[in-house]
Protein backbone atom coordinates (compact mmCIF):
# COMPACT_ATOMS: atom_id res chain seq x y z
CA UNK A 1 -19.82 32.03 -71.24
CA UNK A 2 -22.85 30.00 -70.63
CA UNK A 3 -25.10 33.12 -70.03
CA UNK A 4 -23.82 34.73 -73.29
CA UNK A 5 -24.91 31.62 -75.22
CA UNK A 6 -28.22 30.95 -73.75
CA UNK A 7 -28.92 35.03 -73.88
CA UNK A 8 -27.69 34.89 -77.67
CA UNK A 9 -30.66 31.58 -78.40
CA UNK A 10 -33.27 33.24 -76.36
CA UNK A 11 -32.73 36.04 -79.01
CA UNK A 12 -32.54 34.88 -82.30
CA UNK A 13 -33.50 31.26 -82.56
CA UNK A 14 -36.77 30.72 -80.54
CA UNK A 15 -38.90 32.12 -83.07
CA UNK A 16 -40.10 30.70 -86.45
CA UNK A 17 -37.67 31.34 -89.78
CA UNK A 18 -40.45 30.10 -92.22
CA UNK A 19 -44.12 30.17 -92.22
CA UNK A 20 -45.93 27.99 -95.24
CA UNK A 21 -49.91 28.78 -96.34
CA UNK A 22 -51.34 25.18 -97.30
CA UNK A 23 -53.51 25.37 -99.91
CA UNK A 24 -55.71 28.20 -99.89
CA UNK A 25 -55.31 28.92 -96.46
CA UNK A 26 -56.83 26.47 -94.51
CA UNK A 27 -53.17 25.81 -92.34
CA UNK A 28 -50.39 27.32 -91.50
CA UNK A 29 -47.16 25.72 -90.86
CA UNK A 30 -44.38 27.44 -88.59
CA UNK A 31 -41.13 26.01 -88.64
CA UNK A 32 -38.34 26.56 -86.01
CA UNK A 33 -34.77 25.71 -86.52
CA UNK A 34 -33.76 24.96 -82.89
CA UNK A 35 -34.58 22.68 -81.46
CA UNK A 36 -36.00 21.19 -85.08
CA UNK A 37 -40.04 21.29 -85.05
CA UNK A 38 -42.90 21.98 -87.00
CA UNK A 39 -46.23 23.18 -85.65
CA UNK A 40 -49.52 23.11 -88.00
CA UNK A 41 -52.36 25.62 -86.91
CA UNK A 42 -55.33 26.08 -88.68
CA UNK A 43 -57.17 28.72 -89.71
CA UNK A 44 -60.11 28.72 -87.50
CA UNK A 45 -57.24 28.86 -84.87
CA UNK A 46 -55.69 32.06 -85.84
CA UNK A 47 -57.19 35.23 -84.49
CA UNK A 48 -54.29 37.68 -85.74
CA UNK A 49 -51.21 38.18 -86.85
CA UNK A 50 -49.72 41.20 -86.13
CA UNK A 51 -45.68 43.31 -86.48
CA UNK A 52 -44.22 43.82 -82.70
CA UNK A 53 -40.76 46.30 -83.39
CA UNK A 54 -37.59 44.59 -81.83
CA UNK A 55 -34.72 47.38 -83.03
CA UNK A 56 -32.52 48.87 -85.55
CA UNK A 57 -35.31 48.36 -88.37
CA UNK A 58 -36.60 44.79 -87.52
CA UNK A 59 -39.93 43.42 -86.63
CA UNK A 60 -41.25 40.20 -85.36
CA UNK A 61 -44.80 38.71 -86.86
CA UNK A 62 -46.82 37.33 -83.86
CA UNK A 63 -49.44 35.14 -84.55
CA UNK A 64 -52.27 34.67 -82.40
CA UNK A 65 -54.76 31.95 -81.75
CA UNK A 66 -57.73 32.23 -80.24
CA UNK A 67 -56.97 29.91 -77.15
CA UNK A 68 -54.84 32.60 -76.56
CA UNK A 69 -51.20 31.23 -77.44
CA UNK A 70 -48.82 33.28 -79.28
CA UNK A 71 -46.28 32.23 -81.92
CA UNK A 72 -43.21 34.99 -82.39
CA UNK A 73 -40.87 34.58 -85.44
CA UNK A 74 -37.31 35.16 -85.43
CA UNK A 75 -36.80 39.02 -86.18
CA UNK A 76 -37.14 40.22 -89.94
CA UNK A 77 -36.17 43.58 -91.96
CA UNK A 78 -39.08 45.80 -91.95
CA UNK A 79 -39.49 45.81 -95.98
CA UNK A 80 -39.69 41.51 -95.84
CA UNK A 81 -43.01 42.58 -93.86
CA UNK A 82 -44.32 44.78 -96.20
CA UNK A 83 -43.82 41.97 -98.75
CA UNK A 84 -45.28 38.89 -96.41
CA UNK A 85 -47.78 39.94 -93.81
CA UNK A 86 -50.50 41.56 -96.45
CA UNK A 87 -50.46 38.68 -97.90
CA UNK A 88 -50.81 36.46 -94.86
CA UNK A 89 -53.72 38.29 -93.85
CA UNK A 90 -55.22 38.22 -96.90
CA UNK A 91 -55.04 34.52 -97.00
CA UNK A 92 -56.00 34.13 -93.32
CA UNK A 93 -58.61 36.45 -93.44
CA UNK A 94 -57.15 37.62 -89.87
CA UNK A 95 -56.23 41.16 -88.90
């Protein structure tokens, strides 16, 4: 039972659920429901954000800094992307 559980967080809650734009851009806030944090980036950190396919119609938005560190949300329908990440780029001013 333990290997079912930890198989079942690994999956769906070690990604982000919400990203939040401060202001016009200038950081990003990621926020993870388990366990409970926040992490800030700013946007001289980001280098991309980009839509990695997981299955059955959902995607996960990677975001990429330029250290090199790599911040996966928790999977989304395709059509919440085509809403969110144009936007997020635009704002970034990241591919």
């Amino acid at each position: 039972a333990g290997l079912i559980v930890l198989v079942a967080y690994q999956s769906n809650w070690t990604g982000f659920y919400q990203l939040d734009v401060q202001g016009m851009g200038d950081e990003v806030s990621l926020r993870y429901f388990y366990p409970s944090r926040t992490v800030v980036l700013k946007r001289s950190e980001i280098h991309a954000a980009e839509e990695i396919p997981a299955y059955t119609g959902l995607w996960y938005l990677v975001i990429r800094t330029s250290s090199g560190r790599r911040y996966r949300s928790n999977k989304m329908y395709q059509l919440d992307f085509e809403k969110q990440v144009p936007r997020l780029r635009e704002l970034l001013h990241v591919g």
